[in-house]
Protein backbone atom coordinates (compact mmCIF):
# COMPACT_ATOMS: atom_id res chain seq x y z
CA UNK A 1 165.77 57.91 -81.67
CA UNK A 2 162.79 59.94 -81.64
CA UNK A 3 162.30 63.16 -78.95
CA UNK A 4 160.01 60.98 -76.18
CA UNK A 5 162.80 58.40 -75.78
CA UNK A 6 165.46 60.96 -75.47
CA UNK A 7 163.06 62.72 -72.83
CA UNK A 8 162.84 59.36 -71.34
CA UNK A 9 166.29 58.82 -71.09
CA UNK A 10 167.03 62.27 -69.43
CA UNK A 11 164.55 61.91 -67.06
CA UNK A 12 166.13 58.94 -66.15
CA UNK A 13 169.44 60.34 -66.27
CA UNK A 14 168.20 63.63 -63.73
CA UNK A 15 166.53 60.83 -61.59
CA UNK A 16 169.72 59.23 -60.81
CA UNK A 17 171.92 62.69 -60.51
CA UNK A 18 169.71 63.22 -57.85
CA UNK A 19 169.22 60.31 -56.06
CA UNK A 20 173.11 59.28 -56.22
CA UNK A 21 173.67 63.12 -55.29
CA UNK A 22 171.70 62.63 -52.24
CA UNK A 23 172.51 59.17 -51.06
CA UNK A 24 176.17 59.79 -51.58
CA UNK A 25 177.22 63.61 -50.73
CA UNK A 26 174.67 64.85 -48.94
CA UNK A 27 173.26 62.38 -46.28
CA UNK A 28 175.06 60.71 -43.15
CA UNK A 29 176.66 57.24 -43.07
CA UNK A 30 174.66 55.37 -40.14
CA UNK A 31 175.18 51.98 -38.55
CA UNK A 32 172.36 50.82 -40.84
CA UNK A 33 173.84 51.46 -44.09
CA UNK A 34 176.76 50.12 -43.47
CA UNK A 35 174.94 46.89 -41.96
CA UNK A 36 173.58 46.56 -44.85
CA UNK A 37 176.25 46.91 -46.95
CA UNK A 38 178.10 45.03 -44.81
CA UNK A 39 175.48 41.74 -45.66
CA UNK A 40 175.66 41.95 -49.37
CA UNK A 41 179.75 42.09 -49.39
CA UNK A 42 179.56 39.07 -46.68
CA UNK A 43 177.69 37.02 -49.25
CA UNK A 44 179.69 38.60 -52.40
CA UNK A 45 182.82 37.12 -50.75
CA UNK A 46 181.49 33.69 -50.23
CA UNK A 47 179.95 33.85 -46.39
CA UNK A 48 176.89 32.19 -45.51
CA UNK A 49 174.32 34.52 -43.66
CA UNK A 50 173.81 33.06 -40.14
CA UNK A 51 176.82 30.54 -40.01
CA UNK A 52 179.96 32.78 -40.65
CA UNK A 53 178.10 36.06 -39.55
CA UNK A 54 174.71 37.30 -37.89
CA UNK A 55 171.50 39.37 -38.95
CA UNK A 56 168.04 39.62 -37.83
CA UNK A 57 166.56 39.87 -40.96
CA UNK A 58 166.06 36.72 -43.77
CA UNK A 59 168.62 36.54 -46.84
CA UNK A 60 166.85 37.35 -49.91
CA UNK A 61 167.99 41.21 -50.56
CA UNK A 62 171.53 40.70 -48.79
CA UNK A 63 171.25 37.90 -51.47
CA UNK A 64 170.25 39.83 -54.52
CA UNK A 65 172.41 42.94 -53.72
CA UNK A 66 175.73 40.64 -52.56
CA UNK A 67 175.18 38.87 -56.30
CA UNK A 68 175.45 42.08 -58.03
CA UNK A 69 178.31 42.87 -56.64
CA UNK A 70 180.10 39.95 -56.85
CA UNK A 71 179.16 40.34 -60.51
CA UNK A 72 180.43 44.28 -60.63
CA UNK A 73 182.65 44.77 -57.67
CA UNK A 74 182.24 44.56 -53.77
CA UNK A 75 183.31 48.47 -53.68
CA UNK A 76 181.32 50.91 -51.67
CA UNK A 77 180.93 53.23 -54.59
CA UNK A 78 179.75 50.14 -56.77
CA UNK A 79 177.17 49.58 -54.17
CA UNK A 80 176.20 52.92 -54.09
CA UNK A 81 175.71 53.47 -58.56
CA UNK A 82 174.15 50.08 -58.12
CA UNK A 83 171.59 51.22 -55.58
CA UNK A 84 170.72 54.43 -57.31
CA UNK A 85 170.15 52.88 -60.10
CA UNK A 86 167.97 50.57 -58.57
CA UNK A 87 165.66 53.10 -56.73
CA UNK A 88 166.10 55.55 -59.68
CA UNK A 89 163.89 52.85 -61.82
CA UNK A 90 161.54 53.12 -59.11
CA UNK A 91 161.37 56.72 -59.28
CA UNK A 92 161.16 56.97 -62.92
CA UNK A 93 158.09 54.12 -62.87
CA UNK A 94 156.14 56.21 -60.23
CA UNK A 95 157.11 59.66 -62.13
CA UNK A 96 155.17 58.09 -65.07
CA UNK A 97 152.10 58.34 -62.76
CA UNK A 98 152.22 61.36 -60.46
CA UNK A 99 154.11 63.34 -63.13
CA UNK A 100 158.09 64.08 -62.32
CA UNK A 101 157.34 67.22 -60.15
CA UNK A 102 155.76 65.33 -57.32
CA UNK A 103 158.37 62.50 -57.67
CA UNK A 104 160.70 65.08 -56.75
CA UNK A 105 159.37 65.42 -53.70
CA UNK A 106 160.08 62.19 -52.96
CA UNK A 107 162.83 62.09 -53.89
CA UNK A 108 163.63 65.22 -51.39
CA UNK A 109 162.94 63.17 -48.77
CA UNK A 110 165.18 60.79 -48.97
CA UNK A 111 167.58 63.21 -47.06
CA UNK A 112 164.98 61.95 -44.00
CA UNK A 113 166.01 57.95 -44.58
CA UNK A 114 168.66 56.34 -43.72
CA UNK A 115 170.92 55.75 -46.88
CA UNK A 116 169.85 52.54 -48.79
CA UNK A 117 169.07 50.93 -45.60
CA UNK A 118 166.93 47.82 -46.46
CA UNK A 119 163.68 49.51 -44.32
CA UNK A 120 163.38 52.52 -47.35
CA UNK A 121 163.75 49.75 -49.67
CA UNK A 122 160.75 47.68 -48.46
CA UNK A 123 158.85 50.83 -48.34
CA UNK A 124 159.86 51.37 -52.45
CA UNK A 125 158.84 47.92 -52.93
CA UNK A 126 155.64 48.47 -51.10
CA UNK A 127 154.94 51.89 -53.59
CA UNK A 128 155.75 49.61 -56.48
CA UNK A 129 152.80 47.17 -55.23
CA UNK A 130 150.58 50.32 -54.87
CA UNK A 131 151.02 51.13 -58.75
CA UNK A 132 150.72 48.08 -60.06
CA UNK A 133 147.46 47.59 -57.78
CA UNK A 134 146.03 50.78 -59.47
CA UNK A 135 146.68 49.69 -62.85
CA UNK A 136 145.15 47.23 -65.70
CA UNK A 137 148.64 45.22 -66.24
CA UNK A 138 148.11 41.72 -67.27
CA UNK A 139 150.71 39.84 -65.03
CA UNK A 140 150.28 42.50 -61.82
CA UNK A 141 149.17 39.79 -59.49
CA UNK A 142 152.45 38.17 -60.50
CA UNK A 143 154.32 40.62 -59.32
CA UNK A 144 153.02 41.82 -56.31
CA UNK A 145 153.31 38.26 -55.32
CA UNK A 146 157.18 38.02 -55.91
CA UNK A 147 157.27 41.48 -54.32
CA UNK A 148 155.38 40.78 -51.51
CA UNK A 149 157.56 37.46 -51.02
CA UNK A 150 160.70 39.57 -51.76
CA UNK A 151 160.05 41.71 -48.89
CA UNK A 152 158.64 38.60 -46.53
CA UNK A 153 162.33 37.22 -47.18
CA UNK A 154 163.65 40.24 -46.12
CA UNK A 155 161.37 41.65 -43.49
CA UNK A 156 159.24 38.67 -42.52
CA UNK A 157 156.86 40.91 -40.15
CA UNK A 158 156.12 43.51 -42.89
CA UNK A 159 156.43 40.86 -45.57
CA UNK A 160 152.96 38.77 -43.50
CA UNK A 161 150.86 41.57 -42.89
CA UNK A 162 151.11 42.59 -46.61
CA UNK A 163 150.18 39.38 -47.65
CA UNK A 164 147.45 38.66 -45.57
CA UNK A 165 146.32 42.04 -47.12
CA UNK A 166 146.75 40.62 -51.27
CA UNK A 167 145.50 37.09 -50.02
CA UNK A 168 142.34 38.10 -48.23
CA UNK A 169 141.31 40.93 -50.83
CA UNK A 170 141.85 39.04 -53.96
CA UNK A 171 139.58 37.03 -55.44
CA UNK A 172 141.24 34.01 -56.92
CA UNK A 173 143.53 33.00 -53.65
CA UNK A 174 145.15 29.91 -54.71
CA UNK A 175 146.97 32.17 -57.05
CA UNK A 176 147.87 34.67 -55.22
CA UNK A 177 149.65 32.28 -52.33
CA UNK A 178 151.32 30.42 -55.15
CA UNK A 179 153.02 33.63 -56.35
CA UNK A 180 153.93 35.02 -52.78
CA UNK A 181 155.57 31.78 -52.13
CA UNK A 182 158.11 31.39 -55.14
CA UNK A 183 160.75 33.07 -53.42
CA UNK A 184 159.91 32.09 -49.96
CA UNK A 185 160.35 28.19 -51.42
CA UNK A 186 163.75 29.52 -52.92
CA UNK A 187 165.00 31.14 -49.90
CA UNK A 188 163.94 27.87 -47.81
CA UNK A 189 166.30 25.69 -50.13
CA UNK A 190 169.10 27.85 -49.58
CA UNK A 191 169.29 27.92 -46.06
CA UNK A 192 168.52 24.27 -45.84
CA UNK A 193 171.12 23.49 -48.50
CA UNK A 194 173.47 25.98 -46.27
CA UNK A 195 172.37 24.21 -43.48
CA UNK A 196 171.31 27.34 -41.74
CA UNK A 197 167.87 27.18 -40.91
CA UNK A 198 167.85 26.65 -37.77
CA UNK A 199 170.60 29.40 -36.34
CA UNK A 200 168.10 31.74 -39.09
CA UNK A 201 165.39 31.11 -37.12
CA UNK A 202 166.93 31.93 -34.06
CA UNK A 203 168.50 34.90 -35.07
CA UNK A 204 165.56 36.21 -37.11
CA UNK A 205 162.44 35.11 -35.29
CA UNK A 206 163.51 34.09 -31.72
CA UNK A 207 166.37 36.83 -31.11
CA UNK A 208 163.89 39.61 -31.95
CA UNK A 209 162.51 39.22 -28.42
CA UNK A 210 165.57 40.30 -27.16
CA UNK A 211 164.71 43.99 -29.09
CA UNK A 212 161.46 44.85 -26.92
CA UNK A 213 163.69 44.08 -23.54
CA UNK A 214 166.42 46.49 -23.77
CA UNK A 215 166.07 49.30 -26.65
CA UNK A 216 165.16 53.00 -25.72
CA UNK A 217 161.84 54.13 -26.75
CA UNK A 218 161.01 57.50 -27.85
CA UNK A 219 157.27 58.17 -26.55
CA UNK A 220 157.34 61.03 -29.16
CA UNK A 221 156.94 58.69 -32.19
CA UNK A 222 154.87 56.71 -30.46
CA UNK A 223 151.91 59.19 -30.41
CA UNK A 224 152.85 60.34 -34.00
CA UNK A 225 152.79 57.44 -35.27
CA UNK A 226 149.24 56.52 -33.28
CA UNK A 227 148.04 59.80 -35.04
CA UNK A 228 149.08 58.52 -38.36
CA UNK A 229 147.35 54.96 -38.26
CA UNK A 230 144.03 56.74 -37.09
CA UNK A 231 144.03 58.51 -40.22
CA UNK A 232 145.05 55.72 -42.06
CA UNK A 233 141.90 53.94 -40.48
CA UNK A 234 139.42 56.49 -41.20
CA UNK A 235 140.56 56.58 -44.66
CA UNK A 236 139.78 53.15 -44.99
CA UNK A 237 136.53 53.59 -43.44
CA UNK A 238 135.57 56.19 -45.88
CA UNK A 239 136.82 54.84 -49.02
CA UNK A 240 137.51 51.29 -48.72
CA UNK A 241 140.89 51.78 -50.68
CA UNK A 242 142.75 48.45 -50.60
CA UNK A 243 146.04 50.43 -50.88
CA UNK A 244 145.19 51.99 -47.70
CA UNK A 245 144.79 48.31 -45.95
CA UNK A 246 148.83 47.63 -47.40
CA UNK A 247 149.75 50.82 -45.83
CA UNK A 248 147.87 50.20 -42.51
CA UNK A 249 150.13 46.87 -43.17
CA UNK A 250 153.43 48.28 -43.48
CA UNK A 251 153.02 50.49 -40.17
CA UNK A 252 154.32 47.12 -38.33
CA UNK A 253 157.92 48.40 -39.60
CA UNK A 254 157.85 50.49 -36.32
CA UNK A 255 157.81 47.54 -34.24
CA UNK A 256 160.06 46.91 -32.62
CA UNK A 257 162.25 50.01 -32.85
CA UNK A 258 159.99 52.98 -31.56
CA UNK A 259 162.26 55.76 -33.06
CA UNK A 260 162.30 58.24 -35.56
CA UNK A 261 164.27 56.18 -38.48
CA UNK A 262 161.56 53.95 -38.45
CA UNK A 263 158.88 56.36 -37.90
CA UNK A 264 160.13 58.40 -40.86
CA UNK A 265 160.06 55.17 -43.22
CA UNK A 266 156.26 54.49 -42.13
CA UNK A 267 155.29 57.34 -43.47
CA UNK A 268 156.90 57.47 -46.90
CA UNK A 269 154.09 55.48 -48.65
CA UNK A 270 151.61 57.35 -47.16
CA UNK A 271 153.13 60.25 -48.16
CA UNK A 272 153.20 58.74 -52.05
CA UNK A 273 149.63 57.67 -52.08
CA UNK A 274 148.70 60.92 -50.54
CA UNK A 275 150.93 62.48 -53.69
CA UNK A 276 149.54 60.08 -56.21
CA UNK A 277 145.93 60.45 -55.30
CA UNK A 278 144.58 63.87 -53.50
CA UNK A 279 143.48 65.60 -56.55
CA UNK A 280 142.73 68.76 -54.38
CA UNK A 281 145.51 71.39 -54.70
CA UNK A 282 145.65 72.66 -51.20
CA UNK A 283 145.88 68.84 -50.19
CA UNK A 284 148.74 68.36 -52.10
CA UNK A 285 150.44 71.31 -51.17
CA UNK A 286 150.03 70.52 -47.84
CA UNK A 287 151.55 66.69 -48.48
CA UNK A 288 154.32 68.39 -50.38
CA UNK A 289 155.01 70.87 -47.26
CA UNK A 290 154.80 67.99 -45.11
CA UNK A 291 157.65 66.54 -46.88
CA UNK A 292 159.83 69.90 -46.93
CA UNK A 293 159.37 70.23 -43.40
CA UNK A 294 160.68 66.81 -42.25
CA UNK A 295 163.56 67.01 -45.10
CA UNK A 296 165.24 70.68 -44.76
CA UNK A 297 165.91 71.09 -41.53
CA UNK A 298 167.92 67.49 -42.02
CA UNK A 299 169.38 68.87 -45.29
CA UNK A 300 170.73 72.09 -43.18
CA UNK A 301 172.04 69.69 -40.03
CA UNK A 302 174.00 67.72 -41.89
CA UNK A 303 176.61 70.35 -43.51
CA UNK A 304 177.02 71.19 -39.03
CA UNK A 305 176.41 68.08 -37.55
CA UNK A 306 178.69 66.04 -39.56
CA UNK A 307 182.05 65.63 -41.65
CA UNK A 308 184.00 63.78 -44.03
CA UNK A 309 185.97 60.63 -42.98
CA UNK A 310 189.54 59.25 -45.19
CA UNK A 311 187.94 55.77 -45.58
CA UNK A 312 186.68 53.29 -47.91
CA UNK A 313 183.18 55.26 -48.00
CA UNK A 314 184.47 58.23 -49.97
CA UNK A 315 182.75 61.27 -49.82
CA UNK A 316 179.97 59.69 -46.98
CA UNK A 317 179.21 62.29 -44.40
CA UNK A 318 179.87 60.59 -40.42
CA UNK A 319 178.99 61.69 -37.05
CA UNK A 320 182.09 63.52 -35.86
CA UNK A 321 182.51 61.33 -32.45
CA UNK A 322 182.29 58.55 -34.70
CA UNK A 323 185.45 59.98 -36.88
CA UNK A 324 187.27 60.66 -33.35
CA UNK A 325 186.60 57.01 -32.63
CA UNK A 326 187.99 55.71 -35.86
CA UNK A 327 190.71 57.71 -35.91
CA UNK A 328 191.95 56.71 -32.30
CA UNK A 329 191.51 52.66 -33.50
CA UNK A 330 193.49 53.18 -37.09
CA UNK A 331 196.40 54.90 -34.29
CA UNK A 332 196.04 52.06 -32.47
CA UNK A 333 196.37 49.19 -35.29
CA UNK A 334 199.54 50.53 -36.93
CA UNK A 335 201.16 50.74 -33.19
CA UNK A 336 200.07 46.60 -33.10
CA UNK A 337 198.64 45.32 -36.58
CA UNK A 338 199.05 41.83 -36.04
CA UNK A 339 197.11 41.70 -32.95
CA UNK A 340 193.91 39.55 -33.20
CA UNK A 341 190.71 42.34 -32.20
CA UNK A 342 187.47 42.48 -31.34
CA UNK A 343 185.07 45.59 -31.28
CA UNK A 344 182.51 46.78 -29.03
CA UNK A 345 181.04 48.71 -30.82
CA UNK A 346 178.32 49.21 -33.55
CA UNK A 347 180.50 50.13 -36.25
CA UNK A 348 182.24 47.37 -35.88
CA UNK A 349 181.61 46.28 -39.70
CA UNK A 350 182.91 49.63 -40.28
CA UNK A 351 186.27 49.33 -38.91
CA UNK A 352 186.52 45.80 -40.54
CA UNK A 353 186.20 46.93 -44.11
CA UNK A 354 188.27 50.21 -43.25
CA UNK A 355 190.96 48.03 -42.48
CA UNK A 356 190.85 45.09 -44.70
CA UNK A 357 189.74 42.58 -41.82
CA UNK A 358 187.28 39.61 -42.46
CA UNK A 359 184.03 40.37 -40.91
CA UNK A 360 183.07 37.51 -38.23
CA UNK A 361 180.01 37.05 -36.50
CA UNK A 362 181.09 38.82 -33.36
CA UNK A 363 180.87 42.35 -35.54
CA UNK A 364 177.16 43.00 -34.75
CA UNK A 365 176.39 42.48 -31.26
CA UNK A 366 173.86 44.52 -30.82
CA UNK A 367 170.66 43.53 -28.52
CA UNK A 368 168.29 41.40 -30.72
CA UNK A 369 171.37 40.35 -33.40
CA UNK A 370 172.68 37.42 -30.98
CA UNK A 371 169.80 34.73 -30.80
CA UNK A 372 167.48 34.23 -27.78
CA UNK A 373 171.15 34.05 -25.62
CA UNK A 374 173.08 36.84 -25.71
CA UNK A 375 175.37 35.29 -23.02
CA UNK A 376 176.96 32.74 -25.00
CA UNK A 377 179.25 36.01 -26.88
CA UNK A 378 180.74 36.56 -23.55
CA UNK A 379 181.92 33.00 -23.56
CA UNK A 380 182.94 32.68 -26.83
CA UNK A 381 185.44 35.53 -27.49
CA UNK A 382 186.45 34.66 -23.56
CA UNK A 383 187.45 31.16 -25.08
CA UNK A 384 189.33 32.53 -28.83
CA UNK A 385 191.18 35.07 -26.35
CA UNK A 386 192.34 31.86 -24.46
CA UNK A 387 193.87 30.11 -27.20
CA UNK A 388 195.45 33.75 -28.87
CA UNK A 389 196.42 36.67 -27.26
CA UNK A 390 194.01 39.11 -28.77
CA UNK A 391 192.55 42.82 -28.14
CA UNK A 392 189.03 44.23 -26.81
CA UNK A 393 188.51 47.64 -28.38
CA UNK A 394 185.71 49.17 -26.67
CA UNK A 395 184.07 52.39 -27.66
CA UNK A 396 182.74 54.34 -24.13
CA UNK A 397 181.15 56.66 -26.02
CA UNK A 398 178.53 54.45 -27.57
CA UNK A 399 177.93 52.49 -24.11
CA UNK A 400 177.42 56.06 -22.44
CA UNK A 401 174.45 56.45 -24.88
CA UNK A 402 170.96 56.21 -23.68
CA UNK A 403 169.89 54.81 -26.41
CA UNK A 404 173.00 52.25 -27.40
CA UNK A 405 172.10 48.76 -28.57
CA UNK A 406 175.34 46.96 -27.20
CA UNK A 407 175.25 44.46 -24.30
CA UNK A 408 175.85 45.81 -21.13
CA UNK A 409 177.09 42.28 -20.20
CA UNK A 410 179.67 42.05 -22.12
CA UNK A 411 181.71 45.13 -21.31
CA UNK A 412 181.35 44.42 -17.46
CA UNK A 413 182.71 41.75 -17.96
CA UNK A 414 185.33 42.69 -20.04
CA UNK A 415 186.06 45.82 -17.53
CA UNK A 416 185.80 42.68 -14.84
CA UNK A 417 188.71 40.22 -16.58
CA UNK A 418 191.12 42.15 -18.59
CA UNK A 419 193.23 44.94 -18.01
CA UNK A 420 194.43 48.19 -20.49
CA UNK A 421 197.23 47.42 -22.97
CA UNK A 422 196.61 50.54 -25.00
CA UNK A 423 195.22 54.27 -24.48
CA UNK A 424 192.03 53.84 -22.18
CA UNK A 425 189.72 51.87 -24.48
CA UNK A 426 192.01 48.76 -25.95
CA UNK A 427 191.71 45.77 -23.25
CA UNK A 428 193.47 42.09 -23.05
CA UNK A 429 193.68 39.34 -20.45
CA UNK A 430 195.22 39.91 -17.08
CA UNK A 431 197.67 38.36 -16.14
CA UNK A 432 196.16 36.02 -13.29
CA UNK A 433 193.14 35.58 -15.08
CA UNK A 434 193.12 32.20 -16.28
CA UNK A 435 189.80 30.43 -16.69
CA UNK A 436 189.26 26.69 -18.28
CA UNK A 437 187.38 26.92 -21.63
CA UNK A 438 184.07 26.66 -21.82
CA UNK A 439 182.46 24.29 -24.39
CA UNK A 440 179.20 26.27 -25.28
CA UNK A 441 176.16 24.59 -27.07
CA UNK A 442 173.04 26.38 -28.48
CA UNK A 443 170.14 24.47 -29.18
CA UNK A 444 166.61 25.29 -30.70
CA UNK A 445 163.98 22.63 -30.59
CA UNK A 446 165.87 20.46 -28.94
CA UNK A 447 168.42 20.35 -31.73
CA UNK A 448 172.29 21.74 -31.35
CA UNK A 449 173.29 23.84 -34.61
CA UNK A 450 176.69 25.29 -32.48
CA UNK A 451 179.38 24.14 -30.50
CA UNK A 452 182.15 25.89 -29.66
């Protein structure tokens, strides 16, 4: 083995320390990493997206990531090696053009993104389109079509506006549509073969609308993120760069969810191209500084902020009200562990994993995750608490949150119907409250795809 390979190889090797180091130690467990790995062991143990449980974005990475570990093992630490090794390629291919330094950088800010979450993965693919744009490879348009069609299958918004950009600025665009729609054909046969297109559509397309009506927007990140896509625009203006039209592209990530997760992914290719390009040095020290201000502060909040939890996430830093929470439910379950439950509340995929419990499609319902009618949840766990006695765990803390996600609807009506059984957050039927139950149809283009 000569010396380049073995530098290769270590480079490699450091990549992934640090990345895995990161990922697992050092940043927070959110909602979204855990919804995400929540997808990919759903289809690992043999659920079909849409029919057995519910998310707002189309199959293809839950897909790729559940088949790996089916293949390895469903483990949160298995995810975790197989995910840094996954965006540790990435970082080695881009360290190969902006030299390792600067891909350290990046890699320092992925203390600002939420932990594997499928957004920062979208935004990897999207620097992996950006290389292969600026270089002479043979098969490139190839690629970037199956990438751009990977991400349309995952985030369909981002996943358009990024190929309208290859389509309309290449020059032979038969070819280009062809290869942006091999996966999108593959991911249509599976859901019509799974016969879930149509509850997809709803819940991907449809349900969206449901975002824009009730999440809390932060006006901040609004007018940072307006500054950002008029530089974007006037660096198109002045250089024409076609990379800079797929960045302009991927700023519709921030739609619909004006916040700072989002606003932080945006950036990050920006931030690359800015790394990979500026060939002044004060510009790129002011790029990298960029980057160390967003990350450090983060970095220093999280040893404070945060703690350990005894769960199947290891070593994963949590919100400590979250870790209150958990603890009070695992008190709860081994005082009644044969109780049928349901959670309000966001880590409800959380608590199902923690405690060996088969996620159902009533574990994520958030705003925008339930279809165009978010009544028809009410209804439905109203009707499986009528035929078993069963338990509403609901989790004040999150509903007392300005900017909380869960429906308000359900938990008056839940505070309207049933009684406490347990502490003052575990609810069941009263008594005298005995309702018929409700047959509940949902239809899309005049078609029914449930009945309950």
């Amino acid at each position: 083995m000569n010396k380049l390979r073995i530098k290769k190889i270590l480079k490699f090797i450091l990549i992934f320390i640090l990345v895995f180091t990161i990922n697992y130690f050092i940043t927070i467990a959110t909602m979204d990493e855990i919804w995400t790995y929540g997808f990919s062991y759903n289809i690992a143990n043999h659920l079909i997206p849409y029919k057995d449980f519910n998310m707002v974005i189309l199959p293809f990475h839950s897909l790729v990531i559940g088949l790996l570990l089916r293949t390895i093992s469903t483990s949160f630490l298995s995810y975790h090696i197989i995910m840094a090794l996954i965006y540790s390629m990435f970082y080695y291919f881009i360290s190969e053009r902006i030299t390792l330094r600067k891909t350290l950088y990046l890699i320092l800010y992925l203390v600002m993104l939420e932990t594997y979450f499928y957004n920062s993965f979208m935004a990897l693919l999207l620097m992996m389109i950006i290389l292969l744009e600026t270089s002479e490879y043979k098969y490139k348009d190839l690629i970037i079509g199956l990438l751009i069609g990977y991400i349309m299958m995952t985030k369909v918004n981002i996943g358009a506006f990024l190929f309208l950009v290859f389509f309309f600025k290449s020059k032979d665009k038969l070819k280009v549509f062809l290869y942006s729609a091999i996966i999108p054909i593959f991911v249509l046969g599976y859901l019509i073969l799974t016969n879930s297109l149509l509850p997809c559509i709803d819940y991907c397309l449809l349900g969206l609308l449901n975002f824009t009506k009730n999440y809390y927007i932060e006006y901040e990140y609004i007018i940072l993120e307006l500054i950002v896509i008029g530089y974007i625009i006037f660096k198109i203006i002045r250089t024409k760069d076609k990379n800079y039209y797929y960045i302009l592209a991927f700023q519709i990530i921030f739609y619909p969810l004006l916040d700072l997760n989002h606003f932080v992914v945006s950036i990050y290719p920006l931030l690359f191209y800015l790394l990979m390009t500026l060939k002044q040095k004060n510009n790129i020290l002011l790029t990298k500084l960029l980057i160390i201000i967003f990350s450090l502060p983060t970095l220093i909040a999280f040893r404070f902020m945060y703690k350990k939890y005894d769960s199947f996430i290891g070593y994963r830093n949590m919100y400590a009200d979250n870790t209150e929470y958990f603890a009070r439910v695992k008190n709860y379950i081994n005082e009644e562990p044969n109780k049928k439950r349901y959670y309000l509340n966001s880590f409800a995929y959380f608590l199902r994993i923690d405690n060996k419990e088969t996620i159902t499609k009533y574990d994520l319902m958030n705003h925008g995750n339930m279809g165009t009618n978010e009544d028809y949840i009410i209804y439905e766990i109203d009707n499986l608490c009528l035929k078993e006695d069963c338990r509403i765990l609901v989790d004040f803390y999150e509903y007392s949150l300005i900017d909380n996600q869960m429906p308000k609807k359900v938990k008056d009506f839940i505070l309207d119907n049933y009684e406490l059984c347990y502490d003052d957050f575990v609810y069941c039927r009263k008594i005298n409250y005995c309702p018929k139950e409700r047959e509940w149809k949902r239809k899309i283009f005049g078609y029914t795809y449930h009945l309950y």
